[in-house]
Protein backbone atom coordinates (compact mmCIF):
# COMPACT_ATOMS: atom_id res chain seq x y z
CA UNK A 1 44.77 -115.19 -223.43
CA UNK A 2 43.96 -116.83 -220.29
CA UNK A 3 46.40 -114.85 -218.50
CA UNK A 4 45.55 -111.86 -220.17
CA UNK A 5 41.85 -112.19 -219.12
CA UNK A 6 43.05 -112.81 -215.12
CA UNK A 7 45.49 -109.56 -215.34
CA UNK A 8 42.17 -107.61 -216.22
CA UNK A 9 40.35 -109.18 -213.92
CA UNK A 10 42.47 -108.13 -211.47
CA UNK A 11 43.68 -105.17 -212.15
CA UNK A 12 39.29 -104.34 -212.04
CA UNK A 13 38.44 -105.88 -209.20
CA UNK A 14 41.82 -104.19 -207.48
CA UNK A 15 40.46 -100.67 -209.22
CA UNK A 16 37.09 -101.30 -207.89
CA UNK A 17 38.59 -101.73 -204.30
CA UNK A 18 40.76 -98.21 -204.98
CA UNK A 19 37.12 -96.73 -205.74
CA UNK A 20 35.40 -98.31 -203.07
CA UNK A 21 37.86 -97.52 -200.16
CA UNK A 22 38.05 -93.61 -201.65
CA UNK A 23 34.13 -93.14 -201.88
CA UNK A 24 33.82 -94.74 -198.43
CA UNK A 25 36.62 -91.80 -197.06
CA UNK A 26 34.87 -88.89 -199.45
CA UNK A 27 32.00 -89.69 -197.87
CA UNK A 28 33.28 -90.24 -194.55
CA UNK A 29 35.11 -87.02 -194.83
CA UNK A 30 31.90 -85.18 -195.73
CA UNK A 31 30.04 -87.08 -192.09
CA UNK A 32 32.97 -85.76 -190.56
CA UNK A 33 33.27 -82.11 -191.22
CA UNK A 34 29.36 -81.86 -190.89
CA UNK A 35 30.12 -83.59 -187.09
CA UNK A 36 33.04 -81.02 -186.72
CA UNK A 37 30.77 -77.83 -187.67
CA UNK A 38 28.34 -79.60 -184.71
CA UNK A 39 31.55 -79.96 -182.14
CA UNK A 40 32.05 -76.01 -182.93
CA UNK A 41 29.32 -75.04 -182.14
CA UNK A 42 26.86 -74.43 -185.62
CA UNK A 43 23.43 -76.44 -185.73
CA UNK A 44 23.84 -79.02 -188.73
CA UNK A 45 20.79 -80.88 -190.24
CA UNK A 46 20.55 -83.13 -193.15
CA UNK A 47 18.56 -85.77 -194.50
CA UNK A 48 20.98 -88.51 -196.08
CA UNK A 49 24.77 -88.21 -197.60
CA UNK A 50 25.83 -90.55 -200.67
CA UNK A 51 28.97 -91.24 -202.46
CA UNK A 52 27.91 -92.29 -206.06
CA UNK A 53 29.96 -92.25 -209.18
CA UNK A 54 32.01 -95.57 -210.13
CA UNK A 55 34.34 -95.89 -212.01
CA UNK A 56 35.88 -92.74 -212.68
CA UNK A 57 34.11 -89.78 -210.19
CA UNK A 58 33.50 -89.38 -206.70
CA UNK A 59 30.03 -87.54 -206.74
CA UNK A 60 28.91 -86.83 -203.10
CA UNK A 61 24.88 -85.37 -202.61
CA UNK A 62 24.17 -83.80 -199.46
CA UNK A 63 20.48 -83.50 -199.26
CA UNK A 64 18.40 -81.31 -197.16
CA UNK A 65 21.05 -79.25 -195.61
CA UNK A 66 20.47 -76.50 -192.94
CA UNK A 67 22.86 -74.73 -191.26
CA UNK A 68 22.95 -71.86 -188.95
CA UNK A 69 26.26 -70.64 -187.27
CA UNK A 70 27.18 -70.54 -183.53
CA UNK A 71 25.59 -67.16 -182.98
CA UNK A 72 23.25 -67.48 -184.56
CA UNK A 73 23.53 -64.55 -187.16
CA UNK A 74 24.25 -66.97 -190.45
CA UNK A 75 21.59 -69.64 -191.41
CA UNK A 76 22.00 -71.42 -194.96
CA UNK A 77 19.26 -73.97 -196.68
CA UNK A 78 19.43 -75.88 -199.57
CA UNK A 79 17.55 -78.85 -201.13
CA UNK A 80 21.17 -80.34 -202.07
CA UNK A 81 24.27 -79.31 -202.87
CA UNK A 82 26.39 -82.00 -204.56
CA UNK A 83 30.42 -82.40 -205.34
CA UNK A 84 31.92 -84.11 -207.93
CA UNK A 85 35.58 -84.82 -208.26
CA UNK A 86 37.75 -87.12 -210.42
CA UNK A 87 38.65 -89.95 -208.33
CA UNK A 88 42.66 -89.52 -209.12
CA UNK A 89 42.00 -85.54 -208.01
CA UNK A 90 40.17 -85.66 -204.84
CA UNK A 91 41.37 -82.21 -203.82
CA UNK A 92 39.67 -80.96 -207.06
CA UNK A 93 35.94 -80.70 -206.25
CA UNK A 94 33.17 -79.11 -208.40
CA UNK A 95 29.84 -78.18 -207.00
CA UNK A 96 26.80 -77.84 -207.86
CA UNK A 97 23.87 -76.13 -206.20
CA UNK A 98 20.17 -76.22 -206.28
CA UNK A 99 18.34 -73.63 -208.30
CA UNK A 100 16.87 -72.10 -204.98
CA UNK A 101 18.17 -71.83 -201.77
CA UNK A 102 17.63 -69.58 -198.95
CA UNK A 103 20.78 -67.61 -196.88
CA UNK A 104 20.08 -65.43 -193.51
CA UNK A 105 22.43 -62.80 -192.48
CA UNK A 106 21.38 -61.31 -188.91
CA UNK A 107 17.55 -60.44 -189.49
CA UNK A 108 17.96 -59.97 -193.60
CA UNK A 109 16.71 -63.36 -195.25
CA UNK A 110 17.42 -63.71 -198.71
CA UNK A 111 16.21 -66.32 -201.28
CA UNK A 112 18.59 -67.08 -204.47
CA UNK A 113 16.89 -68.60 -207.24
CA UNK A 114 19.58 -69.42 -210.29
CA UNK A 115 19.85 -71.15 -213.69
CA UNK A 116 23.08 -73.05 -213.99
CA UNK A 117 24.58 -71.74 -210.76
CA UNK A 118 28.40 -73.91 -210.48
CA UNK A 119 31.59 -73.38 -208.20
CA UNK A 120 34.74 -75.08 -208.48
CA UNK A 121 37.37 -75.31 -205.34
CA UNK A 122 41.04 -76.24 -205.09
CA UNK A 123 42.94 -77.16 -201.99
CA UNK A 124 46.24 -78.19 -201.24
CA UNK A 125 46.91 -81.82 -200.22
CA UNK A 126 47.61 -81.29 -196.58
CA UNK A 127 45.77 -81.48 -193.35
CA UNK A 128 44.77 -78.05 -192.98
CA UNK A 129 43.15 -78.02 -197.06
CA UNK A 130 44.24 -74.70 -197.55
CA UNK A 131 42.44 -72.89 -200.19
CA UNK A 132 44.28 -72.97 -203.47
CA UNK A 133 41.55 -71.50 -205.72
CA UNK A 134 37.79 -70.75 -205.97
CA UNK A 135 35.36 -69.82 -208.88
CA UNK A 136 31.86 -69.61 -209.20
CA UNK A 137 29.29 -68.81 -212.15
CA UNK A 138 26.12 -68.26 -213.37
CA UNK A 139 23.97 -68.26 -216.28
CA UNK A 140 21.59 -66.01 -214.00
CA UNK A 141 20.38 -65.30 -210.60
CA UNK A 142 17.92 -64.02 -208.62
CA UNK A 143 18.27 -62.66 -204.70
CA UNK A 144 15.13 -61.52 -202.89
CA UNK A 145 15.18 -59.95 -199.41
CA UNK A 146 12.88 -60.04 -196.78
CA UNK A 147 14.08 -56.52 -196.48
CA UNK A 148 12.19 -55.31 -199.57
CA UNK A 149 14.85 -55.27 -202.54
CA UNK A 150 15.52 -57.51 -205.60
CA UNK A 151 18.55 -58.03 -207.66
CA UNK A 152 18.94 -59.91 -211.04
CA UNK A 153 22.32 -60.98 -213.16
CA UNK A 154 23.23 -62.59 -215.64
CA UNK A 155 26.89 -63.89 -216.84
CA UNK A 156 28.15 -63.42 -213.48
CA UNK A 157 31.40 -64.74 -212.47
CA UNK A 158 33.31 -64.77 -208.90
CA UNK A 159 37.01 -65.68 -208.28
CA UNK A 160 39.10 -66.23 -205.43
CA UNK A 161 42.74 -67.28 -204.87
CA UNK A 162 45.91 -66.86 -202.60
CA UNK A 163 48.35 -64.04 -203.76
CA UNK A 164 51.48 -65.37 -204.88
CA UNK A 165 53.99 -63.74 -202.28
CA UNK A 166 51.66 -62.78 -199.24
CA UNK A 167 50.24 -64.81 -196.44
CA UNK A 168 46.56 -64.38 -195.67
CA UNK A 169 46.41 -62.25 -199.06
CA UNK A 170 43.23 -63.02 -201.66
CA UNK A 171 42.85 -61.79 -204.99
CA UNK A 172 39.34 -61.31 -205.43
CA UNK A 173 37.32 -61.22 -209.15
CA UNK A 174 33.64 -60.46 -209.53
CA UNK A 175 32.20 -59.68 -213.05
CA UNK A 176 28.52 -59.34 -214.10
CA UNK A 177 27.36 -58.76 -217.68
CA UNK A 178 23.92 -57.33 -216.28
CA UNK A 179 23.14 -56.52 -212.82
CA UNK A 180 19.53 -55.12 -212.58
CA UNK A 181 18.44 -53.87 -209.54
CA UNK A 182 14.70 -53.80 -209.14
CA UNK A 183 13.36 -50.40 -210.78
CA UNK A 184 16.26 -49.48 -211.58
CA UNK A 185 18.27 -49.47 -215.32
CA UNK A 186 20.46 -51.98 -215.19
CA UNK A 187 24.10 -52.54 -214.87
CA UNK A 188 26.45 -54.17 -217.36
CA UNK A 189 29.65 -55.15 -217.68
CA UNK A 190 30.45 -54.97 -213.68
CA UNK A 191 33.86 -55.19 -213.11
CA UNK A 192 35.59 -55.59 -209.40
CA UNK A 193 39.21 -56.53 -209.59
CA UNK A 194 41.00 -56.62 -205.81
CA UNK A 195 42.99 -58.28 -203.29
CA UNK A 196 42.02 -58.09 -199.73
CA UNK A 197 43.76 -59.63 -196.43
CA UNK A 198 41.82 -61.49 -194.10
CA UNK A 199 42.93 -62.31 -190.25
CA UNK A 200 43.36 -65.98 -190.99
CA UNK A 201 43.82 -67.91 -194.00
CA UNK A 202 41.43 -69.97 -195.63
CA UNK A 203 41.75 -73.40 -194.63
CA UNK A 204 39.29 -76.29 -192.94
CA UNK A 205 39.78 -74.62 -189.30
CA UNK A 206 37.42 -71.55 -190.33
CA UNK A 207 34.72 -74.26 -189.24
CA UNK A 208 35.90 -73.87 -186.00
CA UNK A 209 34.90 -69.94 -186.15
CA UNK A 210 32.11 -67.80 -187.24
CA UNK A 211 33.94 -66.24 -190.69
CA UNK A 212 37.42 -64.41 -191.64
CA UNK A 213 37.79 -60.82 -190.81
CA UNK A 214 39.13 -58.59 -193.68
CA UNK A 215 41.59 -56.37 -192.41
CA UNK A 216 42.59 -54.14 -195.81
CA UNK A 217 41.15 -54.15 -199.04
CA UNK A 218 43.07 -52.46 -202.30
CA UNK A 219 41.00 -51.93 -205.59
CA UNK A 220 42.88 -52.30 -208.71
CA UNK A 221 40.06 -51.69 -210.71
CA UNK A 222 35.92 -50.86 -210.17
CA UNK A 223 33.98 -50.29 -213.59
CA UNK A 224 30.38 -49.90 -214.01
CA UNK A 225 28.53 -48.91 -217.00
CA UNK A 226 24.94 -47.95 -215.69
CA UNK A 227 22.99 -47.01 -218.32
CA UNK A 228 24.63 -44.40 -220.31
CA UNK A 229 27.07 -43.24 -217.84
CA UNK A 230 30.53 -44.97 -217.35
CA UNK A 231 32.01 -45.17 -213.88
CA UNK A 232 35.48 -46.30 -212.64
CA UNK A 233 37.00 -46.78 -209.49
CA UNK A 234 40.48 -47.62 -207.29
CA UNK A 235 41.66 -47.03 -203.74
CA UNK A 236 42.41 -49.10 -201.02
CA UNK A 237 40.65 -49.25 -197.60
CA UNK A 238 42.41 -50.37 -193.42
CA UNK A 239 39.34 -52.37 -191.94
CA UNK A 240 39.62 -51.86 -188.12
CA UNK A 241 38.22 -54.21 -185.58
CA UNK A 242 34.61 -53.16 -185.24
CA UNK A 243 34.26 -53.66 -189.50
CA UNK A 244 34.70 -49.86 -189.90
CA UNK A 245 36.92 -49.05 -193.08
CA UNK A 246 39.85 -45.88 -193.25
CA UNK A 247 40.74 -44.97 -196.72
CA UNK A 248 40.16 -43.53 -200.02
CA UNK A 249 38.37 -44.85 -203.24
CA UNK A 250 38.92 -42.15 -206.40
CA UNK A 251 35.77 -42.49 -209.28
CA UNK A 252 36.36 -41.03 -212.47
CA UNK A 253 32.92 -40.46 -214.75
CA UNK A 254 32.72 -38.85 -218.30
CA UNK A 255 29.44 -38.62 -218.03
CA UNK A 256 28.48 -37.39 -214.81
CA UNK A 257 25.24 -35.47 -216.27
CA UNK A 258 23.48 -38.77 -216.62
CA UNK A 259 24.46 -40.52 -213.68
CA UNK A 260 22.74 -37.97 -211.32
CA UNK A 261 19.22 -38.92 -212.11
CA UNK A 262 20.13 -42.60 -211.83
CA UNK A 263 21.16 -42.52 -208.28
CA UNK A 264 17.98 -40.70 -207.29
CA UNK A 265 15.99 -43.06 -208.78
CA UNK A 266 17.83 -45.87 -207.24
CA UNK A 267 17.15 -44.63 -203.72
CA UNK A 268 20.80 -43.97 -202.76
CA UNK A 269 19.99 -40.27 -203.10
CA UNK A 270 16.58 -38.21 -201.83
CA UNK A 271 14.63 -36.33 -204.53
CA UNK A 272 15.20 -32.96 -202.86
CA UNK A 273 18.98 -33.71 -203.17
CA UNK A 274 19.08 -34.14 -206.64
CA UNK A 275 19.71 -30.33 -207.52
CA UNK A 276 21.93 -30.21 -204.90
CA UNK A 277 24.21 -32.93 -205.89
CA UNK A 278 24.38 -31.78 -209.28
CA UNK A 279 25.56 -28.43 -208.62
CA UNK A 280 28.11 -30.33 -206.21
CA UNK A 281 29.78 -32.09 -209.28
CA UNK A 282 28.91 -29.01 -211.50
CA UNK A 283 31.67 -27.30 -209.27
CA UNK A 284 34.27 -30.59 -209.29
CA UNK A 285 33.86 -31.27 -213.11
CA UNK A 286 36.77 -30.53 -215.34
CA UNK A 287 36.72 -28.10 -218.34
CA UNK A 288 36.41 -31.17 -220.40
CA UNK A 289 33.81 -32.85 -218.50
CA UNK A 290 35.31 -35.09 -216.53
CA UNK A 291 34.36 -35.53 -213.44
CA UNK A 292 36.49 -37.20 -210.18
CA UNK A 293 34.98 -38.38 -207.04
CA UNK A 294 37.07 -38.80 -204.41
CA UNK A 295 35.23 -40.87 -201.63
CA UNK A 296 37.06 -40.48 -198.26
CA UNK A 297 36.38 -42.55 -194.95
CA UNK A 298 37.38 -41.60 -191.83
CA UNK A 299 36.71 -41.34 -187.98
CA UNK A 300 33.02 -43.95 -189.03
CA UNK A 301 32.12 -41.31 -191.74
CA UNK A 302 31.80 -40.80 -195.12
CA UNK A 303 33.15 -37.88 -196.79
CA UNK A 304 32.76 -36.95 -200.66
CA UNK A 305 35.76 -34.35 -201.15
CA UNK A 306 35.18 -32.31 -197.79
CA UNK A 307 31.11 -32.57 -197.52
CA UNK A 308 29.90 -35.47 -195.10
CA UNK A 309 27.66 -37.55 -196.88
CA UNK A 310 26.97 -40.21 -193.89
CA UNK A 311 28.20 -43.10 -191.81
CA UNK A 312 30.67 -45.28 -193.02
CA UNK A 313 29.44 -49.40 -194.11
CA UNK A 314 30.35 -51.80 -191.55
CA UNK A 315 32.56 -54.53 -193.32
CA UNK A 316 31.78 -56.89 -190.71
């Protein structure tokens, strides 16, 4: 028994060392890429990091963290974020976020306030961490913009992972079981299914620059139900080096009568063009009702069919 008793005691106080030395690195590790973002150039401010969590976890708070990019252009604020991982699966991390933080693209500040708002990452267990897979979800969220808009959702659910046979190649899930944009009806069941290649692969040198570049996107599959109208969606889209995409992206409606009025009042369309857009898919409806839009970009416009509707979104 005596024996027994010293075995345990040293097979704890041996554990306890194993847990020690790894919280000391997790934590070290999170100093360390914070320093790193500083050496390249972002602006990094936090209060305190802690490693808590014996026997089993590694749970690491960061609290107070502000960030803003090299340029300038990205800023991100957040009470805490924390990770947790198992301490035999270090490269496993879940995190958790506060249930309002801030985020500043360019001159458009937006403030997320969420209920049970979770990610999960993956990386391999090499030097450069190389993203093996990424989820995120939420019970439901909040974004307000400086710039005047709100949108709500609920059930929403974001997923990113490395194809299986391409370099630089994500597959890229987001779902939403009610997206409500302010004053408008809302959304359900938003589906966008698609794989997209970026310029670089994501790994822990994107701290050294100011984000990927996307250079093609294909849609497998783009379905919104909004309201009583159905919409779905595929194409695939070249990116070039100013953000500017060249492509085509086909929707199919069955219900294109009730999606006119919708887009007008959502803002996307004028009031005087509502008659006008009507009799446009009036003309490219089938016999049996169905209606096709085929959305066309080229030369940094935006073409629906042959009639210019605009300027083509920058993707960067």
């Amino acid at each position: 028994m005596r024996r027994l008793t010293i075995l345990v005691a040293l097979a704890a106080t041996l554990y306890s060392a194993y847990w020690y030395v790894g919280a000391t690195q997790v934590e070290a590790g999170a100093n360390d890429a914070l320093a790193q973002m500083v050496s390249d150039g972002w602006s990094v401010q936090t209060t305190k990091v802690a490693t808590r969590g014996y026997p089993s976890r590694f749970d690491t708070t960061v609290t107070d963290l502000n960030v803003t990019s090299p340029d300038g252009a990205f800023a991100y604020t957040t009470p805490f974020v924390q990770g947790f991982a198992l301490s035999y699966k270090p490269t496993e991390v879940i995190v958790v976020a506060a249930d309002t933080q801030q985020v500043r693209f360019g001159a458009q500040t937006i403030k997320i306030v969420s209920d049970g708002l979770r990610a999960s990452t993956s990386v391999s267990a090499s030097t450069a961490l190389a993203l093996k897979e990424a989820t995120a979800e939420v019970s439901e969220v909040t974004l307000t913009s400086n710039f005047g808009w709100v949108l709500r959702a609920k059930d929403g659910l974001f997923a990113l992972r490395p194809t299986v046979d391409q370099d630089r190649h994500y597959d890229v899930y987001l779902g939403a079981k009610t997206l409500q944009p302010d004053g408008v009806p809302p959304l359900v069941d938003l589906v966008f299914d698609s794989t997209i290649s970026l310029d670089r692969p994501l790994d822990r040198h994107l701290l050294a620059d100011i984000s990927p570049q996307i250079e093609t996107i294909e849609i497998k599959k783009l379905e919104v139900v909004w309201d009583s109208a159905r919409l779905t969606g595929s194409g695939s889209l070249i990116v070039d080096g100013a953000g500017i995409p060249t492509g085509d992206i086909t929707f199919n409606t069955t219900n294109w009568q009730a999606l006119v009025p919708l887009v007008v009042k959502s803002g996307m369309v004028a009031p005087q063009f509502q008659f006008t857009l009507q009799a446009i898919m009036q003309t490219l409806a089938g016999a049996d009702g169905t209606l096709s839009l085929p959305l066309r970009f080229e030369g940094g416009g935006t073409f629906l069919g042959p009639i210019p509707i605009g300027d083509a979104p920058r993707l960067r």
